[in-house]
Protein backbone atom coordinates (compact mmCIF):
# COMPACT_ATOMS: atom_id res chain seq x y z
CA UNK A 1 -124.81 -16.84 -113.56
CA UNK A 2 -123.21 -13.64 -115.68
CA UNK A 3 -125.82 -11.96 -115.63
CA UNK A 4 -126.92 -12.07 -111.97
CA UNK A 5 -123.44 -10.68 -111.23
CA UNK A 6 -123.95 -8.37 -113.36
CA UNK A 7 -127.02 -7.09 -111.82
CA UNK A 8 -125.53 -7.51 -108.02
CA UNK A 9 -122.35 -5.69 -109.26
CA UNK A 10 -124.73 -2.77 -110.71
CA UNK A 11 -126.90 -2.68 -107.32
CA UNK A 12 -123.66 -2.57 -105.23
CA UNK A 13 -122.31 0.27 -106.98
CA UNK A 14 -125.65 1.45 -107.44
CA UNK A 15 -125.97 1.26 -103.52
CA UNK A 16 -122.98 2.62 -102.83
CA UNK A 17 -123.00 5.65 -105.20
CA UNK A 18 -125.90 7.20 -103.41
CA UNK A 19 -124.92 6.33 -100.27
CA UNK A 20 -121.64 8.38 -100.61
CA UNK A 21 -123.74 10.82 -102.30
CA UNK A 22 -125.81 11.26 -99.45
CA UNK A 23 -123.45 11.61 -96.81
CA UNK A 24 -121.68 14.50 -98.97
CA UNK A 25 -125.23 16.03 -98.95
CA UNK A 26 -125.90 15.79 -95.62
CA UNK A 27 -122.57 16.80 -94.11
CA UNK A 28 -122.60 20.28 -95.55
CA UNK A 29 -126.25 20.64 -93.88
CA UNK A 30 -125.36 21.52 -90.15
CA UNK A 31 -122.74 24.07 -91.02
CA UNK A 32 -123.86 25.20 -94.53
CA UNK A 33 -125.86 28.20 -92.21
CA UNK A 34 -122.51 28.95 -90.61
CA UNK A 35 -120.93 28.80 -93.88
CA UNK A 36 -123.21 31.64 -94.92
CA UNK A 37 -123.08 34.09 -92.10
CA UNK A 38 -119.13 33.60 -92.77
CA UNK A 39 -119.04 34.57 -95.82
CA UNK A 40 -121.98 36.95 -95.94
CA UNK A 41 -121.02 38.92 -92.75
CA UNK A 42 -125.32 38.81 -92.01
CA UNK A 43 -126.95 37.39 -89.10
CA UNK A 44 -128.53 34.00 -88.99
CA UNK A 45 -132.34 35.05 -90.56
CA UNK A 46 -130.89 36.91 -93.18
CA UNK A 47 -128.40 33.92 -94.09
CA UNK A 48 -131.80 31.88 -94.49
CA UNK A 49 -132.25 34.43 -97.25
CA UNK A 50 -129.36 33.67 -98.70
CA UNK A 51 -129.57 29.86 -97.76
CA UNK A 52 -132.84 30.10 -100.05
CA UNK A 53 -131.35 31.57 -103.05
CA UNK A 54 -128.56 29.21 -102.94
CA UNK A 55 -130.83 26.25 -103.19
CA UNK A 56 -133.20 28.25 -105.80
CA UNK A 57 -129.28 28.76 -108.07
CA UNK A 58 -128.84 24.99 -107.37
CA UNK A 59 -131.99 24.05 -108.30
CA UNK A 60 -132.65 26.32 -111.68
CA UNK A 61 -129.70 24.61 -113.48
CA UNK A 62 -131.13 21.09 -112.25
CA UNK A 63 -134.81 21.85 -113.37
CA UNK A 64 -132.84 22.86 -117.13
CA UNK A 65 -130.21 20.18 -117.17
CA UNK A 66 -131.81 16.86 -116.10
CA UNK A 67 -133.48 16.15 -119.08
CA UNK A 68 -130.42 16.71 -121.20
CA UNK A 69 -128.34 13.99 -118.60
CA UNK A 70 -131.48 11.44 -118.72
CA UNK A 71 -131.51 11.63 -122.47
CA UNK A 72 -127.81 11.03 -123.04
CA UNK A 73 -128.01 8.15 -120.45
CA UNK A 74 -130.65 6.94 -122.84
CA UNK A 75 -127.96 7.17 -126.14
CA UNK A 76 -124.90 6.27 -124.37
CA UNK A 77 -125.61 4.17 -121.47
CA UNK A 78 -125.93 4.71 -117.65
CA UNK A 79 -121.84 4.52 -116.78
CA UNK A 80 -120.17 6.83 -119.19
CA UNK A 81 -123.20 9.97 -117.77
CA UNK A 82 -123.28 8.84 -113.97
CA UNK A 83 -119.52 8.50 -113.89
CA UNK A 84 -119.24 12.41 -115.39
CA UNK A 85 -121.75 13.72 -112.97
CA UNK A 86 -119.97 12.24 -110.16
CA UNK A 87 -116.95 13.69 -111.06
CA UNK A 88 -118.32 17.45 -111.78
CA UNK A 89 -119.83 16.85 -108.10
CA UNK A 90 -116.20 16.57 -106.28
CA UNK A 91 -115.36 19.49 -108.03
CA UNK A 92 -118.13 21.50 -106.99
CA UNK A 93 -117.64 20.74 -103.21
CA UNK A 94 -113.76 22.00 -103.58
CA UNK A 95 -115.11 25.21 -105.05
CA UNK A 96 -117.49 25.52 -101.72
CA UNK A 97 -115.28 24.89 -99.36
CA UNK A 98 -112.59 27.45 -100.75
CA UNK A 99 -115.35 29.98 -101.30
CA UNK A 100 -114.24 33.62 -100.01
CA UNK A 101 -117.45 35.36 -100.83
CA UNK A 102 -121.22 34.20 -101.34
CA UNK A 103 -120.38 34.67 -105.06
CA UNK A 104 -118.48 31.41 -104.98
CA UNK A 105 -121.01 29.43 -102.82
CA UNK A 106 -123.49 30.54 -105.83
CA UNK A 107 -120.85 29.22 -108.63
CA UNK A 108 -120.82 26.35 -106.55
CA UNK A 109 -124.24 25.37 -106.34
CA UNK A 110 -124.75 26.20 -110.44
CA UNK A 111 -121.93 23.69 -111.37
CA UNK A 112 -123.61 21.07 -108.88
CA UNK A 113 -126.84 22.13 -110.14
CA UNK A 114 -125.75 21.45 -114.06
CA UNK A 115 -124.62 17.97 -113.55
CA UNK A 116 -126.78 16.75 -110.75
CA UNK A 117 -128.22 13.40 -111.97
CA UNK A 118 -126.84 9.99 -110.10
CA UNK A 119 -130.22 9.76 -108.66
CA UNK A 120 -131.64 9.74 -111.64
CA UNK A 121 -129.65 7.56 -113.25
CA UNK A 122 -129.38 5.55 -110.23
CA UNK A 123 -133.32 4.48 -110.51
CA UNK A 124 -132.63 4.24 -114.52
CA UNK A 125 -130.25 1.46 -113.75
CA UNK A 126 -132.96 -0.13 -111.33
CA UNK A 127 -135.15 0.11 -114.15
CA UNK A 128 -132.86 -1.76 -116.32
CA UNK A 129 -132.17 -4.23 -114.20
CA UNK A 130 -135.52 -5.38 -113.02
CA UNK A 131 -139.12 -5.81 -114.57
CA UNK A 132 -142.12 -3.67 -113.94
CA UNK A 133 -143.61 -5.33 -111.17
CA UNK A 134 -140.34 -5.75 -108.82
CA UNK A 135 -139.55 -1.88 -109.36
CA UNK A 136 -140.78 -0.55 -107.07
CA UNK A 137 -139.65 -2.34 -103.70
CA UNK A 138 -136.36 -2.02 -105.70
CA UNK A 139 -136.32 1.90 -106.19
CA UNK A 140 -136.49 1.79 -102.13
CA UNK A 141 -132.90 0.34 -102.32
CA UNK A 142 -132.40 3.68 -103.91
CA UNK A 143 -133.98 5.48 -100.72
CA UNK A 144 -132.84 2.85 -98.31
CA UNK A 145 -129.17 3.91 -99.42
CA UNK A 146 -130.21 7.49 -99.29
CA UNK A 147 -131.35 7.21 -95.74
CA UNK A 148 -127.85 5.62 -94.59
CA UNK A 149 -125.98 8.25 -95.91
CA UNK A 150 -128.21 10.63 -94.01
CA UNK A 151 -127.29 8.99 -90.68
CA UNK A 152 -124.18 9.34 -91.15
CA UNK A 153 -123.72 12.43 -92.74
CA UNK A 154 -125.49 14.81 -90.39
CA UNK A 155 -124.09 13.96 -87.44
CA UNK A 156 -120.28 13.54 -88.90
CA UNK A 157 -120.77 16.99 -90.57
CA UNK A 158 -122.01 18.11 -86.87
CA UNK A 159 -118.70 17.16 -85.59
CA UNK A 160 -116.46 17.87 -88.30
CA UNK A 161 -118.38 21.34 -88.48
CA UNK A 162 -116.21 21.92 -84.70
CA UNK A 163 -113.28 22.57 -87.20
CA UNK A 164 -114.44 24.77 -88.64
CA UNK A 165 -117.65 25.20 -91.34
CA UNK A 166 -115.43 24.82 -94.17
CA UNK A 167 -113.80 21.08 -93.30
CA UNK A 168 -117.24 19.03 -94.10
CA UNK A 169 -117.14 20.36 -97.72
CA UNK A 170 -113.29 18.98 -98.56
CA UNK A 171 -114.48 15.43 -96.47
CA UNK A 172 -117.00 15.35 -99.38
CA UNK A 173 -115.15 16.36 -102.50
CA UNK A 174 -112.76 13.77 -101.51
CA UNK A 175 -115.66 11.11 -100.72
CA UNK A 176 -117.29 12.04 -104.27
CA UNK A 177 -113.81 11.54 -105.62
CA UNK A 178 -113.79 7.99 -104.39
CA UNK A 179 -116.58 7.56 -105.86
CA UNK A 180 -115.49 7.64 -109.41
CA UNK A 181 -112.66 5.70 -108.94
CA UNK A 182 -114.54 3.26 -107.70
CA UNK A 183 -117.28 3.25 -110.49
CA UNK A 184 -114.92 3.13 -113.06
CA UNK A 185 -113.37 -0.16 -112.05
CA UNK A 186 -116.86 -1.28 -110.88
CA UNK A 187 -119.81 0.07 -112.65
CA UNK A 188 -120.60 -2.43 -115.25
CA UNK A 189 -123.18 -0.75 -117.90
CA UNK A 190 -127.27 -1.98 -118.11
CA UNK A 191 -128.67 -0.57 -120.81
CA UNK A 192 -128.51 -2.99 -123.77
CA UNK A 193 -127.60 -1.03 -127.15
CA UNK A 194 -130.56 -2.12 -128.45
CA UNK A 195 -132.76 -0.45 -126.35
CA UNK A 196 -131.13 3.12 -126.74
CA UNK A 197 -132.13 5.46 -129.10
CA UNK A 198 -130.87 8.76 -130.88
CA UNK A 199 -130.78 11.85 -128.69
CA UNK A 200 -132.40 14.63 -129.93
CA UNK A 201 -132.64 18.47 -128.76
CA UNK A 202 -136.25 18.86 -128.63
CA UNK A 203 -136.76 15.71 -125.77
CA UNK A 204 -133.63 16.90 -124.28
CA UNK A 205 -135.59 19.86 -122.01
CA UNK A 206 -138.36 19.75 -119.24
CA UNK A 207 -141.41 20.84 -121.70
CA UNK A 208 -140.32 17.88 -124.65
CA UNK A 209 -139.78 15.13 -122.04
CA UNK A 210 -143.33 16.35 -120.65
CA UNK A 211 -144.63 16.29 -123.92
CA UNK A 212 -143.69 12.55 -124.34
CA UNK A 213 -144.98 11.73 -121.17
CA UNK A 214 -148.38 13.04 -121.66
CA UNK A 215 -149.39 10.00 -123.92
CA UNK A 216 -149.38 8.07 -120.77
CA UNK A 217 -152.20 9.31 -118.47
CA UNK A 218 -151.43 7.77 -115.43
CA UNK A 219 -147.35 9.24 -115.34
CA UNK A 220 -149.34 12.66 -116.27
CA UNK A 221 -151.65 12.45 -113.47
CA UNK A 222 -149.03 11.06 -110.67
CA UNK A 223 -146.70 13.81 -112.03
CA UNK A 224 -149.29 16.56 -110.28
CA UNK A 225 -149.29 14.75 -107.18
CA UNK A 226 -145.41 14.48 -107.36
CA UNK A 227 -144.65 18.05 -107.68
CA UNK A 228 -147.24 19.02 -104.66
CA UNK A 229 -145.24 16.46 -102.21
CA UNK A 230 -141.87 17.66 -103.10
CA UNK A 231 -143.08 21.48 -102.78
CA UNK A 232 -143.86 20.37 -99.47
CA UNK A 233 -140.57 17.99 -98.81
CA UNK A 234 -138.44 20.46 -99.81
CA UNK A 235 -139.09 22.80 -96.80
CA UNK A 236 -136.92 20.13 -94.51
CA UNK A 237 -133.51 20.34 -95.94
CA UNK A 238 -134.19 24.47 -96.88
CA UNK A 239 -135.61 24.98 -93.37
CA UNK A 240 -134.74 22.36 -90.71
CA UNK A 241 -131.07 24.06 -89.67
CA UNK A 242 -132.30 27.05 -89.39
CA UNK A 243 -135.84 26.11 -87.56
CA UNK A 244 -134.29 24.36 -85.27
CA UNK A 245 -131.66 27.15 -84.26
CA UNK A 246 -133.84 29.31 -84.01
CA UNK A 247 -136.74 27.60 -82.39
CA UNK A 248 -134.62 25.38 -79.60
CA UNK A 249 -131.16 26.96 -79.77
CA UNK A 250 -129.82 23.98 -81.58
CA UNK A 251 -126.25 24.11 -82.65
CA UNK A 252 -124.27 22.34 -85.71
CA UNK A 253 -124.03 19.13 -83.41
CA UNK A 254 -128.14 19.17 -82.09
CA UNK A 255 -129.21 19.76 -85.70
CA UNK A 256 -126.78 16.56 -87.26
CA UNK A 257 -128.20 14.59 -84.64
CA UNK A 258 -131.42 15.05 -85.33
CA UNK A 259 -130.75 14.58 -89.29
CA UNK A 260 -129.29 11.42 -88.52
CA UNK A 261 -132.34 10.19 -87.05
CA UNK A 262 -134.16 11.12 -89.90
CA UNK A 263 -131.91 8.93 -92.04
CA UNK A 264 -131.94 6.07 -89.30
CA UNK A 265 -135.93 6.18 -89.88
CA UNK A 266 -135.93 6.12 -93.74
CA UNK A 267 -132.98 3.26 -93.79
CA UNK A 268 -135.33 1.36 -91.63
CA UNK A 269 -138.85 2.08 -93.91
CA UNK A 270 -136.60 2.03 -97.42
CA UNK A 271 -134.28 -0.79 -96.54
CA UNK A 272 -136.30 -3.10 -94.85
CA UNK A 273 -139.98 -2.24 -94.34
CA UNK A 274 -140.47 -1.77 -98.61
CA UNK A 275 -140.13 -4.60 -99.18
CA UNK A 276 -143.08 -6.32 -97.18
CA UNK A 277 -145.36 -3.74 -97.47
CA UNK A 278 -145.54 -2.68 -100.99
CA UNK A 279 -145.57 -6.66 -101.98
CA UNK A 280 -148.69 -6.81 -99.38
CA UNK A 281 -150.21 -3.31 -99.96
CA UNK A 282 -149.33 -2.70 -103.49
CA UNK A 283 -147.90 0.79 -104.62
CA UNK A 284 -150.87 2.87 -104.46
CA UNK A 285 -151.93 2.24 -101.06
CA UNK A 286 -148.15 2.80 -100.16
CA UNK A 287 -148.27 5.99 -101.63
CA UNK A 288 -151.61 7.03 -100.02
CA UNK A 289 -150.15 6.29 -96.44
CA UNK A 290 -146.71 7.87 -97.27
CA UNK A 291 -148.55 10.96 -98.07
CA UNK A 292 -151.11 11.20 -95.06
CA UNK A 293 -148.58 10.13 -92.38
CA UNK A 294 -146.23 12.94 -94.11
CA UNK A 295 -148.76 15.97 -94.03
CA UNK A 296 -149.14 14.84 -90.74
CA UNK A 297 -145.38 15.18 -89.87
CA UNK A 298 -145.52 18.44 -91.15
CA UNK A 299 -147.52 19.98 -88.99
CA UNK A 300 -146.78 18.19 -85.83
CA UNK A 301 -142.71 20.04 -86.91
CA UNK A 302 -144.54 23.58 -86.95
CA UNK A 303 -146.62 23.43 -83.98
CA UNK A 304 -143.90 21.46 -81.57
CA UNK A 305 -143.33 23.08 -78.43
CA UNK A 306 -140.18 21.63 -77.30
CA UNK A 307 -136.95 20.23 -79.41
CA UNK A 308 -137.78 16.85 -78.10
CA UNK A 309 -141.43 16.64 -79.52
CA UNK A 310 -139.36 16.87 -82.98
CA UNK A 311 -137.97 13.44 -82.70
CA UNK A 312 -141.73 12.02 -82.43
CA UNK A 313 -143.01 13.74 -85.32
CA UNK A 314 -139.57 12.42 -87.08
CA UNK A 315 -140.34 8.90 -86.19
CA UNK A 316 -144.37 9.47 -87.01
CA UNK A 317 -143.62 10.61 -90.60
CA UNK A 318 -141.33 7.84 -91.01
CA UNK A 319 -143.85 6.56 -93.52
CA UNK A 320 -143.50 8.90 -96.18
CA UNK A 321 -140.44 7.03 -97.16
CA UNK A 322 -142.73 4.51 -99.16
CA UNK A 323 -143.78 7.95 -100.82
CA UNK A 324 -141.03 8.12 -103.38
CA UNK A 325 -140.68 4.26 -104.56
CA UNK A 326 -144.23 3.46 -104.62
CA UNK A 327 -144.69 7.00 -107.03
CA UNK A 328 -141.88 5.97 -108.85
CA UNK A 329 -142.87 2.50 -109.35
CA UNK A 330 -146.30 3.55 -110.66
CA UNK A 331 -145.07 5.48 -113.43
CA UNK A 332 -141.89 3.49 -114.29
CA UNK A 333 -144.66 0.78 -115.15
CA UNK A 334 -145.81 2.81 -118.18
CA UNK A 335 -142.93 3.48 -119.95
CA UNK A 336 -140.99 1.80 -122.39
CA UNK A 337 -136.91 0.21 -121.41
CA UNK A 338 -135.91 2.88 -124.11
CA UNK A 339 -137.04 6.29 -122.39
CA UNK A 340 -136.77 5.43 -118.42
CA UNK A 341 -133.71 7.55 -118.35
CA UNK A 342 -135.93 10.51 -120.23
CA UNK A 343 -138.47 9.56 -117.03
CA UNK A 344 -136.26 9.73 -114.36
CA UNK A 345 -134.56 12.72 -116.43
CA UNK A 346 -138.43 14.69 -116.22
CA UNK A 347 -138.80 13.87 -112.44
CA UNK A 348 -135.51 15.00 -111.51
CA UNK A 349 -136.67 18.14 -113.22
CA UNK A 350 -140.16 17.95 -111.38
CA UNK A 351 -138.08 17.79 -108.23
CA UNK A 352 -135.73 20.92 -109.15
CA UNK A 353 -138.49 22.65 -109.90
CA UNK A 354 -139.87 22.57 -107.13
CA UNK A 355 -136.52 23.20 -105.70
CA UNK A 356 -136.48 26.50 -107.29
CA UNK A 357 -140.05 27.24 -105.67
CA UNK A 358 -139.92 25.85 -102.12
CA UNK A 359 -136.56 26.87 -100.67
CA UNK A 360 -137.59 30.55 -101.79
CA UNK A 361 -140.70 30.29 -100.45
CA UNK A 362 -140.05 28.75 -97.42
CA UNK A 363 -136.86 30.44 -96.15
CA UNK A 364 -138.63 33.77 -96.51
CA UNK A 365 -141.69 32.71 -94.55
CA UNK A 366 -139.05 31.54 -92.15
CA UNK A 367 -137.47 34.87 -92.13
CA UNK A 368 -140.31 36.74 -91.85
CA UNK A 369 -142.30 35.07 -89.21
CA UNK A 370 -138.66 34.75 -87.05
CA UNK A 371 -138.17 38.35 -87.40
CA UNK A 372 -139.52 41.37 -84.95
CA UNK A 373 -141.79 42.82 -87.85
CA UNK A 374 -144.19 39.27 -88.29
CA UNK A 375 -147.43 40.28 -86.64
CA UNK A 376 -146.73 37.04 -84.58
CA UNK A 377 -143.85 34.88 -83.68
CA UNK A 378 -144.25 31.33 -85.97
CA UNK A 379 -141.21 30.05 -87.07
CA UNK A 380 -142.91 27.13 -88.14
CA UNK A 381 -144.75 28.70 -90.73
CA UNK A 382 -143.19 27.02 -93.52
CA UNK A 383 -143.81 23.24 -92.11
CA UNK A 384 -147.58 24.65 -92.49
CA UNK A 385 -147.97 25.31 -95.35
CA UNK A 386 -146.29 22.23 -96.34
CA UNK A 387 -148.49 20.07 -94.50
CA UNK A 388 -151.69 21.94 -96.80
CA UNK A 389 -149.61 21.16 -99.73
CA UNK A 390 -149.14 17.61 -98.94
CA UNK A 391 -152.48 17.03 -98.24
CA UNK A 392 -153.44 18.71 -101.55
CA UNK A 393 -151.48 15.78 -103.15
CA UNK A 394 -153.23 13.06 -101.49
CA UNK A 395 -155.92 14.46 -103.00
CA UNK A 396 -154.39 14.52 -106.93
CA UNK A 397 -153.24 11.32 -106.50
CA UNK A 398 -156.82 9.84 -105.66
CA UNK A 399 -158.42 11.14 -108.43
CA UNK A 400 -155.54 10.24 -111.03
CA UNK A 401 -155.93 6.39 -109.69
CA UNK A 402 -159.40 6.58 -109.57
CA UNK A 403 -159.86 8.16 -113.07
CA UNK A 404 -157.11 5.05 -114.39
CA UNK A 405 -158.64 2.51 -112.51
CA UNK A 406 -161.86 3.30 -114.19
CA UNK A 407 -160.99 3.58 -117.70
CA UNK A 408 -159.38 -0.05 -117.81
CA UNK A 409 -156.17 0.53 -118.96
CA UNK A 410 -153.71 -1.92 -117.16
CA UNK A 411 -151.41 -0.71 -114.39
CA UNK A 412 -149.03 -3.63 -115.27
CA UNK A 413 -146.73 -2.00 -117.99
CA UNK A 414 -148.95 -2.79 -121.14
CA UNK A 415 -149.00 0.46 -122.10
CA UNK A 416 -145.81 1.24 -121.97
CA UNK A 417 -145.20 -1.40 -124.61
CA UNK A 418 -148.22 -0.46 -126.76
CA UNK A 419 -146.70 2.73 -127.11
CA UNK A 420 -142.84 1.18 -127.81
CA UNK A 421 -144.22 -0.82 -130.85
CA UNK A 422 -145.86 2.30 -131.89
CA UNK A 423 -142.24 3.82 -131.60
CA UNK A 424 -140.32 6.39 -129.36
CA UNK A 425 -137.31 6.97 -130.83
């Protein structure tokens, strides 16, 4: 009976956590272009500019740092490192919000970017708490929570951004704040002391955490496909705002509508639909249709003739919501209780790497196509490309499953303890 309020009392907070998290995130998204041209004094395509770098700051110090946060979650438990991060968040959004030159929304985003890891830590603790072949329905708790925070936060960011572009940032440092009081009377801890292990420098970075990945094949493999679909996710939140502007003449209010659909969509794949398909599919056919019915989102955003046309590709790439927990529930199966924080610490660096590529990337092809000098008007260049790139995963993904599937080695977790007895620190 202890322990199965231990584990509800870790999935509530769990739950919660990113749900908050979320929210904060998706507030600052309808006015963060405002925010720009405010404190930039440049019209709305050359903010993108700026909206690009700001993500590639952001995402830099997360691509360096997540490793580090995963590996000391792995030597000192999941509490003491989510509870920090949490904390270092509501900070960060106080330093946004008072920001008086684009020089502070850049110190902003580094901080943010040097101790972003509760979703990392949030699918450790999922991890802990359940066994290899319930993980990943559960990791879609994880996305289901995600996806409610992203209904609300949009839109209440929409109408808080009538105040003023600077009030959604203080809502969220004060949410985040909540947060950690809350988790420190909550949070109970899930990692067992006997299955941590020393932290050392040499894991603690993208290229040793790789390293110690690579004696899996399958998590080496899935990685590939991984960083394709979040080159391609990542054009939404770098892109969306300022697409939509610019395209339909959305303002703060159109565009945190139409993210709070989004999140209405994944809360209704992640927090209910999971659940029945991955236990009747299985995770790799959940990833395959995540992936195709995503690429296919993609382009249906760039080519869209009319705002309202957006809401049907929304609800058609619905789907790709099994994306993440079915991935994540592959390669979770492979590795040892005493290095899933080091796993989740590598994706999160996966997905800030790719953070430092896509925003870049796609907010200039934005720019450029937007602006008088593009050889033809197509805002929607950068869904485009990521619809190529998401089909190019679809294609990594089927050969690393086919390759594993043919070489006999057991999808069920039995090589992840192979490789414990043989010892990982």
């Amino acid at each position: 009976m202890r322990k199965v309020t231990s584990v509800n009392r870790a999935l509530a907070f769990i739950f919660v956590t990113v749900l908050l998290n979320s929210v904060g995130f998706g507030i600052i998204l309808p006015v963060l272009p405002e925010l720009i041209v405010d404190v930039s004094g440049e019209p709305l395509h050359e903010a993108a500019r700026y909206g690009g770098w700001l993500a590639f700051a952001y995402a830099l110090m997360q691509f360096v740092f997540s490793p580090v946060v995963g590996n000391l979650s792995d030597r000192f438990g999941r509490r003491p490192i989510l509870l920090a991060s949490l904390a270092i968040f509501s900070i960060d959004y106080l330093v946004m919000g008072f920001a008086p030159t684009i020089g502070w929304l850049f110190l902003g985003r580094i901080i943010a970017g040097m101790s972003a890891s509760s979703f990392g830590i949030a699918n450790a603790y999922i991890a802990d708490l359940f066994p290899p072949d319930k993980r990943a329905q559960n990791f879609g708790l994880i996305g289901a929570a995600f996806g409610s925070g992203f209904v609300l936060g949009p839109v209440i960011g929409g109408f808080l951004g009538e105040f003023g572009p600077r009030t959604p940032f203080f809502v969220t440092a004060g949410l985040a704040f909540a947060n950690v009081v809350f988790g420190f009377i909550a949070l109970p801890e899930t990692l067992a002391p006997e299955n941590r292990r020393p932290f050392k420098v040499e894991r603690a970075n993208p290229v040793g955490a790789y390293l110690q990945m690579r004696r899996f094949p399958v998590v080496t493999g899935m990685l590939g496909a991984y960083f394709l679909y979040m080159l391609a996710h990542d054009s939404l939140p770098a892109t969306w705002a300022f697409y939509t502007m610019e395209r339909y003449g959305w303002g703060p209010r159109e565009v945190g509508f139409s993210l709070g659909v989004v999140g209405v969509c994944m809360l209704i794949v992640q927090g209910g639909l999971i659940r029945k398909v991955i236990p009747l599919w299985g995770a790799h056919r959940a990833a395959y249709f995540g992936l195709s019915v995503s690429a296919l989102s993609f382009f249906g955003y760039a080519l869209s003739p009319t705002g309202w046309w957006m809401y049907v590709w929304i609800v058609i790439g619905a789907g790709s919501g099994l994306v993440m927990p079915a991935v994540n529930g592959i390669m979770s199966e492979q590795i040892p209780p005493n290095a899933q924080g080091e796993l989740q610490g590598l994706l999160g660096s996966v997905a800030s790497s790719t953070f430092v590529i896509s925003p870049v990337v796609m907010t200039q092809l934005f720019a450029y196509y937007s602006s008088p000098a593009a050889p033809v008007y197509f805002p929607g260049a950068a869904f485009a490309l990521a619809g190529v790139l998401t089909f190019a995963a679809v294609t990594v993904l089927a050969r690393t499953l086919n390759r594993h599937h043919g070489s006999g080695v057991p999808p069920d977790g039995n090589t992840a303890r192979a490789e414990e007895l043989e010892g990982t620190d």
